[in-house]
C-alpha atoms as a PDB file:
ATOM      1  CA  UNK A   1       0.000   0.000   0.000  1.00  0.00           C
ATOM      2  CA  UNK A   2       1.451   3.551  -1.079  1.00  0.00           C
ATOM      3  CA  UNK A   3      -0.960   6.281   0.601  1.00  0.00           C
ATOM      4  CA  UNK A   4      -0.730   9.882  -0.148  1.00  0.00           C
ATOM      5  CA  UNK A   5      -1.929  12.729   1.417  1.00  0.00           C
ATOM      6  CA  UNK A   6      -3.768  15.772  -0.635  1.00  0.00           C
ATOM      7  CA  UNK A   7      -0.586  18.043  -1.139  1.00  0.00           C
ATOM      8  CA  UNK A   8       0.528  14.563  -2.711  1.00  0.00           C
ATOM      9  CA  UNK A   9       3.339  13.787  -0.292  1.00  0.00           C
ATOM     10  CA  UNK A  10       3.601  10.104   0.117  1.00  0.00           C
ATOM     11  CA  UNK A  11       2.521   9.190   3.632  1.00  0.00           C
ATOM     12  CA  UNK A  12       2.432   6.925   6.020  1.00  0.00           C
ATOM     13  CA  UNK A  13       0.049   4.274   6.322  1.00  0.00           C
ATOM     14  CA  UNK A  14      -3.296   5.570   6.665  1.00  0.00           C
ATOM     15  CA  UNK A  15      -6.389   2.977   8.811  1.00  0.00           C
ATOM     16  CA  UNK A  16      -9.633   3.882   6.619  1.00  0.00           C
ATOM     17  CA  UNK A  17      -7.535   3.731   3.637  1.00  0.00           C
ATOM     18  CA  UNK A  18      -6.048   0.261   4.711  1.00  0.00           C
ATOM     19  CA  UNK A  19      -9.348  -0.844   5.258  1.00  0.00           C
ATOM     20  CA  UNK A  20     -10.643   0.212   1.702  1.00  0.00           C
ATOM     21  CA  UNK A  21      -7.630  -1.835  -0.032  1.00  0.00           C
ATOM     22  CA  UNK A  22      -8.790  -4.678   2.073  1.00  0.00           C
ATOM     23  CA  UNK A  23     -12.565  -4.261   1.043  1.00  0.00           C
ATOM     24  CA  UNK A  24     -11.348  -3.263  -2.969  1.00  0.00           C
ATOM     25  CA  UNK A  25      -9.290  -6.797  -2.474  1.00  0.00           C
ATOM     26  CA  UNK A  26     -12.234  -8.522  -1.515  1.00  0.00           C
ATOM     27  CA  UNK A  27     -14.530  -7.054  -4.031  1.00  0.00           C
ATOM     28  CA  UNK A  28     -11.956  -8.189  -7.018  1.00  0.00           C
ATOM     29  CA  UNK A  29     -11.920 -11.523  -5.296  1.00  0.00           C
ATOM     30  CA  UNK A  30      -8.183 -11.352  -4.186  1.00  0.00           C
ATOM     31  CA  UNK A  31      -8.620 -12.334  -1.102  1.00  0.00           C
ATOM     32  CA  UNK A  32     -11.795 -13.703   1.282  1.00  0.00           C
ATOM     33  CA  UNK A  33     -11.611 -12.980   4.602  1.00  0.00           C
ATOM     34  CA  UNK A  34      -7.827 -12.465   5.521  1.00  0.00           C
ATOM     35  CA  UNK A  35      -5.230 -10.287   4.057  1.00  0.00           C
ATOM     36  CA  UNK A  36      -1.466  -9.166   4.655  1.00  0.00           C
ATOM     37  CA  UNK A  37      -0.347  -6.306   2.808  1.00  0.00           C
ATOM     38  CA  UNK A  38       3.265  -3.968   3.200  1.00  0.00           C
ATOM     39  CA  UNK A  39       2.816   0.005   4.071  1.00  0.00           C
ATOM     40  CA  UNK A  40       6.047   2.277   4.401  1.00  0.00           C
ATOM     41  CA  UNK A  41       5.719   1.569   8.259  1.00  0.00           C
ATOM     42  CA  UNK A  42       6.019  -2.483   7.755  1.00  0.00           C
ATOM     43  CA  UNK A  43       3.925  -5.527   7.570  1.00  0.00           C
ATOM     44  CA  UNK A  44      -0.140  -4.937   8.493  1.00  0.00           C
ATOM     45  CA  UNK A  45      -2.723  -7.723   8.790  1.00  0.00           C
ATOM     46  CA  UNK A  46      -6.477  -7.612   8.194  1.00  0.00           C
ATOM     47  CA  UNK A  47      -9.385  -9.805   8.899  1.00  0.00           C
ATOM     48  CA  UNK A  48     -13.097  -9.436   6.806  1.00  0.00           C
ATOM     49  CA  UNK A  49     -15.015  -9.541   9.989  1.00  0.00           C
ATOM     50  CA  UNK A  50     -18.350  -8.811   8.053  1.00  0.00           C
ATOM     51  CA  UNK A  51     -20.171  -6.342   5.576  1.00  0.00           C
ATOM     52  CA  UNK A  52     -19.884  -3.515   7.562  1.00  0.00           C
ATOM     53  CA  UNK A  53     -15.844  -4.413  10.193  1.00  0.00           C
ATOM     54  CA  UNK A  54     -12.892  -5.323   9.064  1.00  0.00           C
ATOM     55  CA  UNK A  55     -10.271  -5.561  11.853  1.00  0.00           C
ATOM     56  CA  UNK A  56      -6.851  -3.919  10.664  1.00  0.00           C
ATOM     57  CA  UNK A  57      -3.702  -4.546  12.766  1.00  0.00           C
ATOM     58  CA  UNK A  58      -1.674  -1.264  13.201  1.00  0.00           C
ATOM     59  CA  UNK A  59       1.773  -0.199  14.350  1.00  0.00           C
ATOM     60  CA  UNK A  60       2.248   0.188  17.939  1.00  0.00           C
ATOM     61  CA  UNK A  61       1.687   4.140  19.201  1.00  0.00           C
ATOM     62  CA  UNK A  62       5.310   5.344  19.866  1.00  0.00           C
ATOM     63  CA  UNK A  63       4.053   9.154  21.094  1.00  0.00           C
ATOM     64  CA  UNK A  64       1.842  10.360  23.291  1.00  0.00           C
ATOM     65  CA  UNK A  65       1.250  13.745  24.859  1.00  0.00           C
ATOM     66  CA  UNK A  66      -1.626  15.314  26.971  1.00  0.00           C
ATOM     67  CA  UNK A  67      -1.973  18.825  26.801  1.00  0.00           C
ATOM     68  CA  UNK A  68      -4.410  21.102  28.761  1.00  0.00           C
ATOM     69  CA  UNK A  69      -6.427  21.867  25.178  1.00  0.00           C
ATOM     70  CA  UNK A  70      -5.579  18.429  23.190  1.00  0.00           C
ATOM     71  CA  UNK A  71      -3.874  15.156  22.845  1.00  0.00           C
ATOM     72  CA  UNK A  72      -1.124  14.253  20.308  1.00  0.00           C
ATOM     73  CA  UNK A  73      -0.376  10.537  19.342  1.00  0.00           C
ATOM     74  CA  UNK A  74       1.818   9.165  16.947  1.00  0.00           C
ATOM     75  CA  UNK A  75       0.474   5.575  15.662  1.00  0.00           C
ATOM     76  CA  UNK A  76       2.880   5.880  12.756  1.00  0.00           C
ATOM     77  CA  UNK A  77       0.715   8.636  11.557  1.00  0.00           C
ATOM     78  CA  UNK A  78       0.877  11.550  13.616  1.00  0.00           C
ATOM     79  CA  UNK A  79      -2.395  12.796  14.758  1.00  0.00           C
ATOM     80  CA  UNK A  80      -3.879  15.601  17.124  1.00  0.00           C
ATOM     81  CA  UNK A  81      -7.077  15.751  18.550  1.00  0.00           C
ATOM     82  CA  UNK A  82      -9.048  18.755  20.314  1.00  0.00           C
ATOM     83  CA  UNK A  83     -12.300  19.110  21.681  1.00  0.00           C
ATOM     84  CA  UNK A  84     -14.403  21.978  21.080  1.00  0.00           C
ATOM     85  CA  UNK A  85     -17.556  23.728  21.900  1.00  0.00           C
ATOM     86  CA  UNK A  86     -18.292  25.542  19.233  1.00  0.00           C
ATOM     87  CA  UNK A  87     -17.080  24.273  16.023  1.00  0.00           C
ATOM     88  CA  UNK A  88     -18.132  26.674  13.515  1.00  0.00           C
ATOM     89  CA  UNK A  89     -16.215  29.196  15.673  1.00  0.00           C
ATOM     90  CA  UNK A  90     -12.810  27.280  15.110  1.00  0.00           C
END
């Protein structure tokens, strides 16, 4: 899997996109219910749970930090989450 973001950067591997190339496989009959594929961060495996789940294993988080306002994590794909009240405000 090769994943890039919308400036067209190459990336690293996205979840909902890993789970698409498992459901795409499984639509062109590549696989049934299991799948291994290779990302930039290293092997990943996948399981076809049902029509709606597939369980995708991910690299382990190697950052986290909680701040007063948000949380940062790093699960090969950095990522930053905030709450808010008022989102059309932000």
């Amino acid at each position: 899997m090769v994943y890039f973001n919308a400036d067209g950067k190459e990336s690293t591997m996205c979840g909902n996109g890993g789970r698409c190339l498992v459901r795409f496989a499984q639509f062109l009959e590549i696989i049934s219910q299991d799948a291994t594929f290779e990302a930039i961060d290293g092997m990943h495996h996948a399981k076809v749970i049902d029509a709606t789940a597939i369980s995708l294993q991910m690299s382990d988080v190697t950052e986290m930090r909680i701040e007063n306002s948000y949380v940062y994590t790093n699960t090969g794909s950095p990522h930053h989450v905030q709450l808010t009240e008022n989102l059309v405000d932000v």
